[in-house]
N, C-alpha and C. Protein backbone atom coordinates (compact mmCIF):
# COMPACT_ATOMS: atom_id res chain seq x y z
N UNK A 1 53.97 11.18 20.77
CA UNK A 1 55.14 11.02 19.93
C UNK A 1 56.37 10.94 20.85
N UNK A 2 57.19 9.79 20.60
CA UNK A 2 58.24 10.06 21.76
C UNK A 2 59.43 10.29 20.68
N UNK A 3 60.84 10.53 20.64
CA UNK A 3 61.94 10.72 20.30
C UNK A 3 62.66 9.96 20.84
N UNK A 4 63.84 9.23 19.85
CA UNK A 4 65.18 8.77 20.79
C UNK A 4 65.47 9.44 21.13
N UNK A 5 66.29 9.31 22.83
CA UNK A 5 67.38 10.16 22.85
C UNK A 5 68.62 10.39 22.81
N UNK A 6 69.66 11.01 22.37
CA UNK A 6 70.84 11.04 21.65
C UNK A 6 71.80 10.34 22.86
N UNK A 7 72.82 9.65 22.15
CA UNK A 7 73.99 9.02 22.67
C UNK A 7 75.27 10.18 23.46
N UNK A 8 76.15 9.85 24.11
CA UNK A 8 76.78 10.87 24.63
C UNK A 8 77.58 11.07 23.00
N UNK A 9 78.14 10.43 21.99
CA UNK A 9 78.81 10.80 21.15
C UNK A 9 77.71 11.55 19.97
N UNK A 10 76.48 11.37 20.21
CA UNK A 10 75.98 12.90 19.04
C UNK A 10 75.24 14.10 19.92
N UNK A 11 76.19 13.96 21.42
CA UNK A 11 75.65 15.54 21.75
C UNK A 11 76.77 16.35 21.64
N UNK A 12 76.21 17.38 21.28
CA UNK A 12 77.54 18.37 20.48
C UNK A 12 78.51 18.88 21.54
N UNK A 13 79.48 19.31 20.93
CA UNK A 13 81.05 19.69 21.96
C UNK A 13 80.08 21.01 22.75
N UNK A 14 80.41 20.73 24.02
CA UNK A 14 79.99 21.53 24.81
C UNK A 14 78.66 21.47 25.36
N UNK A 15 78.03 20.42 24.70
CA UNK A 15 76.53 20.24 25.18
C UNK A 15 76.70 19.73 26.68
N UNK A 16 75.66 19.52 27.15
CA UNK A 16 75.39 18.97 28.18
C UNK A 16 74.63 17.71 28.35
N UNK A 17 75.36 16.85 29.35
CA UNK A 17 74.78 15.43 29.34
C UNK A 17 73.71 15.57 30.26
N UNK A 18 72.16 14.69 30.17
CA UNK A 18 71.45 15.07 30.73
C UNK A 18 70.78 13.92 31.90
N UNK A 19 71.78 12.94 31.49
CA UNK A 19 71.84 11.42 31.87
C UNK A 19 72.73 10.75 32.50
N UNK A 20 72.89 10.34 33.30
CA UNK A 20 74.35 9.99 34.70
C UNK A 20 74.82 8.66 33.21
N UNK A 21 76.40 9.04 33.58
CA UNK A 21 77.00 7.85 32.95
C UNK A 21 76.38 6.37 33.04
N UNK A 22 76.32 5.95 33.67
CA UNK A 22 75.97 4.64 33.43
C UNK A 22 74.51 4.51 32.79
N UNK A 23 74.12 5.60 32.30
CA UNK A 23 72.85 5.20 30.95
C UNK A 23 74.08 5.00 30.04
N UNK A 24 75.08 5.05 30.03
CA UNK A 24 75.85 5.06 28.55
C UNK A 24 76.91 3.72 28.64
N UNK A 25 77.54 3.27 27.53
CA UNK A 25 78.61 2.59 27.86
C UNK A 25 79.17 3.63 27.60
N UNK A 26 80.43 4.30 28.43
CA UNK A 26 81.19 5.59 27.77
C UNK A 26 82.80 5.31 27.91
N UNK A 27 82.79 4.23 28.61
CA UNK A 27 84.16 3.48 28.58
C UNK A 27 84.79 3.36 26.83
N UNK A 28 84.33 3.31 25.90
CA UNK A 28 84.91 3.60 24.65
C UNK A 28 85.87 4.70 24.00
N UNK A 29 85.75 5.63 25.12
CA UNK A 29 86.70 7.16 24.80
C UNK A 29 88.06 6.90 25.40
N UNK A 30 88.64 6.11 26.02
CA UNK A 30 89.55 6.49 26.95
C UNK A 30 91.24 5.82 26.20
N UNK A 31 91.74 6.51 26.85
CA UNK A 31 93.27 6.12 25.98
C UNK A 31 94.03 4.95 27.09
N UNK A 32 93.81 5.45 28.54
CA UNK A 32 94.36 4.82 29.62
C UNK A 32 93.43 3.88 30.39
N UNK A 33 93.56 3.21 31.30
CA UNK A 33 92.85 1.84 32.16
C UNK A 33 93.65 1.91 33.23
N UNK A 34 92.81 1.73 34.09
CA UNK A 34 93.35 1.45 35.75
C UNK A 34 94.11 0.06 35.70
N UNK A 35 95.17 0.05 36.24
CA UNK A 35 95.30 -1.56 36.72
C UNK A 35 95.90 -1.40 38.28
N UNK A 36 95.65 -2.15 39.26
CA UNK A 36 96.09 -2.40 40.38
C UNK A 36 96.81 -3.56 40.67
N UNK A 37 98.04 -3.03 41.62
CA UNK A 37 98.50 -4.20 42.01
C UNK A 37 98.19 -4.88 43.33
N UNK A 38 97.68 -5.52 43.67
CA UNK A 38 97.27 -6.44 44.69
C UNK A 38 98.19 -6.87 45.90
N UNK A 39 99.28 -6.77 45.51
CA UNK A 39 100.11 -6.69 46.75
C UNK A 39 99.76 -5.32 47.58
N UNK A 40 100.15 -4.52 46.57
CA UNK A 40 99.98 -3.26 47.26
C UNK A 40 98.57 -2.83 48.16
N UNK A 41 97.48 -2.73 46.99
CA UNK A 41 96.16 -2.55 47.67
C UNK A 41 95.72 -3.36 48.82
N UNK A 42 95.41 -2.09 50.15
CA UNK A 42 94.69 -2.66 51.04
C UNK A 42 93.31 -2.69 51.88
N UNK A 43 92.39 -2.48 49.82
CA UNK A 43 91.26 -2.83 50.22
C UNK A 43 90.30 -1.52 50.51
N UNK A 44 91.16 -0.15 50.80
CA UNK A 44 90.39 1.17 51.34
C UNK A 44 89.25 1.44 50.81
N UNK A 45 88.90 1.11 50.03
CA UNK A 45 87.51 1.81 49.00
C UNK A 45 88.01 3.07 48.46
N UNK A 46 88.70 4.12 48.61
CA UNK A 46 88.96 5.54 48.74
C UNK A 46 89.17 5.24 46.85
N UNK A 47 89.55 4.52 46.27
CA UNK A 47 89.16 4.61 44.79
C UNK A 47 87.60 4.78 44.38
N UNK A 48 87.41 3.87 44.75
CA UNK A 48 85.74 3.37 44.75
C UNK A 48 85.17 4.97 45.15
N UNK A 49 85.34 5.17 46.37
CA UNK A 49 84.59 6.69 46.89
C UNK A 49 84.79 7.97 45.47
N UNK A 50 85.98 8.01 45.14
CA UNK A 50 86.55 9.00 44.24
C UNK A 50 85.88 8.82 42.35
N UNK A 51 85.73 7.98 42.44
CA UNK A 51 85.28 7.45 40.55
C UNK A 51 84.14 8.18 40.46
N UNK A 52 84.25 9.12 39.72
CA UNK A 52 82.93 9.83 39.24
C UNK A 52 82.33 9.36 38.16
N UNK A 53 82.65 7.80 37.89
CA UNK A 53 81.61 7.30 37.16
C UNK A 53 81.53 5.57 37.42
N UNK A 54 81.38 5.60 38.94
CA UNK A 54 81.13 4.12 39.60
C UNK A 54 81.69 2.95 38.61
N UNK A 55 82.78 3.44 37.82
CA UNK A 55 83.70 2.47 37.21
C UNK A 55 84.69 1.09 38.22
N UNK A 56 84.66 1.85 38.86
CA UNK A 56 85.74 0.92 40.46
C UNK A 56 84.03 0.05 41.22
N UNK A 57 84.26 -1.17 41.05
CA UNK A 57 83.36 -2.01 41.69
C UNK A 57 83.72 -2.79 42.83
N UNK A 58 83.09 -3.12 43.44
CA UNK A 58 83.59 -4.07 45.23
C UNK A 58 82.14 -4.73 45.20
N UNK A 59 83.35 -6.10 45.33
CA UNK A 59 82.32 -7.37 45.15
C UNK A 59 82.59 -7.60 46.63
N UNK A 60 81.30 -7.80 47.32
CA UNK A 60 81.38 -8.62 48.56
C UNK A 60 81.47 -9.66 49.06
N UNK A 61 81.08 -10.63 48.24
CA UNK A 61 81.53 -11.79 48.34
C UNK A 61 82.65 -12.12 48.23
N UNK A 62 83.30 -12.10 47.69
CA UNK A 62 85.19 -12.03 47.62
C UNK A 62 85.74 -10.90 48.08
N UNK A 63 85.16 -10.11 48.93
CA UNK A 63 85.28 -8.76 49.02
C UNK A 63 87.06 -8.26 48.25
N UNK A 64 86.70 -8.39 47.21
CA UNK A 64 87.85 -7.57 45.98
C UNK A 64 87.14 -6.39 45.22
N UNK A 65 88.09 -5.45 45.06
CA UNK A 65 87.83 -4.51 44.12
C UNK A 65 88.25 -5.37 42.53
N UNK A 66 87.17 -4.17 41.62
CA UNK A 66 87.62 -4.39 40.33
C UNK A 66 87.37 -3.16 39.60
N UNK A 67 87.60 -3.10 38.24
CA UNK A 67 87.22 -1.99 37.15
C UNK A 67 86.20 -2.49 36.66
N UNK A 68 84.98 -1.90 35.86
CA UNK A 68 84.17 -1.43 34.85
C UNK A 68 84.43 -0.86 33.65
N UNK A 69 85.35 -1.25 32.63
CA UNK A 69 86.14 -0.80 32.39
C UNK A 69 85.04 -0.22 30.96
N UNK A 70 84.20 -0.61 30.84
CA UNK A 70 82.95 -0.02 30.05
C UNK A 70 82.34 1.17 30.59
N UNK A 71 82.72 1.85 31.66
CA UNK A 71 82.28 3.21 32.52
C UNK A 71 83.68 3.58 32.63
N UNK A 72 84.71 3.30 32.69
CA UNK A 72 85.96 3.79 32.78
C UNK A 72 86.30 4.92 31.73
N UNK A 73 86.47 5.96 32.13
CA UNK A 73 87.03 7.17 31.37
C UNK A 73 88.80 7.27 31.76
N UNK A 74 89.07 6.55 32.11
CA UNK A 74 90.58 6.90 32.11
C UNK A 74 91.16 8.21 33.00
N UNK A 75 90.39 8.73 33.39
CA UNK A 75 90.66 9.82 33.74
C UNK A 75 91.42 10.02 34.78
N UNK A 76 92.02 8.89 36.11
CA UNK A 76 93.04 8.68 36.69
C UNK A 76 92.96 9.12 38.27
N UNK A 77 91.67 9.30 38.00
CA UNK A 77 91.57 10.17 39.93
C UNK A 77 91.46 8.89 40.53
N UNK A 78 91.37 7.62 40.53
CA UNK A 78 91.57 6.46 41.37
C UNK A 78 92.96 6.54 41.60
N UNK A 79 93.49 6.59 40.30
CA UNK A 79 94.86 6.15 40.90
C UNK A 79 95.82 7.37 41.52
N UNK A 80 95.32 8.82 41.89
CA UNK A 80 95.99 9.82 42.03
C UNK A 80 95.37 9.70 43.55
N UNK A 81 94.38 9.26 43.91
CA UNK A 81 93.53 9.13 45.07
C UNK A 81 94.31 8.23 46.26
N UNK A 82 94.94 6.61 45.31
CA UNK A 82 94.77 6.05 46.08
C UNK A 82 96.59 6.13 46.84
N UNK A 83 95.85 6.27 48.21
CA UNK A 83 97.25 6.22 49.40
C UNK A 83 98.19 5.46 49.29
N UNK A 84 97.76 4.26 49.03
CA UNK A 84 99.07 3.02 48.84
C UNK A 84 99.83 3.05 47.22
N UNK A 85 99.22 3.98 46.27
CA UNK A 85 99.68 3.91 44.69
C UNK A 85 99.61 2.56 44.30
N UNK A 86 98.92 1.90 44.35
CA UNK A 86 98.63 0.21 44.14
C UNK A 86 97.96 0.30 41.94
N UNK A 87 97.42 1.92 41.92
CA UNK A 87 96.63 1.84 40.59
C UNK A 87 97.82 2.56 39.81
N UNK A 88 98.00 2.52 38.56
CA UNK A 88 98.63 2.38 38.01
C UNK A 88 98.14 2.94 36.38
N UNK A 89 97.59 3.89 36.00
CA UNK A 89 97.07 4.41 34.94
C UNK A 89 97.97 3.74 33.44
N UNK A 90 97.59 3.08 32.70
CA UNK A 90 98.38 2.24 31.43
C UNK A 90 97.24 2.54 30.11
N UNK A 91 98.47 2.46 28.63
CA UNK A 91 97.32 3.00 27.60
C UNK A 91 97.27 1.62 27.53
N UNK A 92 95.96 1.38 26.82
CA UNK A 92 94.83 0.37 26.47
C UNK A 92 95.75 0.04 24.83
């Protein structure tokens, strides 16, 4: 017999997630979005290193950063992280 298993929105306040974000889309909760400005950014990763939910992506081929903005929690430690202030926390 197997069971579904529950979504992050029907485990109860205080439960515990038992599944790394990206089993989830959890980008749906958030009030704020990263945006960067491109002049500014130079490329450090040190966002990327900091995202506790591998929302900040680096494409190598164009080697550019971007958002995930479907793993994005808003939560702003990219942009409190990053040295140059290039990110820019904005409501959605």
């Amino acid at each position: 017999m197997t069971s579904e298993q529950k979504g992050w929105k029907e485990i109860p306040i205080a439960g515990v997630c038992w599944r790394p974000a990206t089993d989830y889309l959890t980008g749906d909760w958030k009030t704020l979005k990263p945006v960067r400005d491109k002049e500014k950014c130079n490329k450090c990763l040190i966002c990327y290193m900091f995202c506790p939910d591998g929302a900040v992506t680096w494409d190598p081929e164009i080697e550019d950063i971007g958002f995930n903005l479907d793993y994005c929690k808003g939560c702003g430690i990219c942009a409190v992280e990053c040295p140059k202030k290039a990110i820019e926390m904005v409501h959605e």
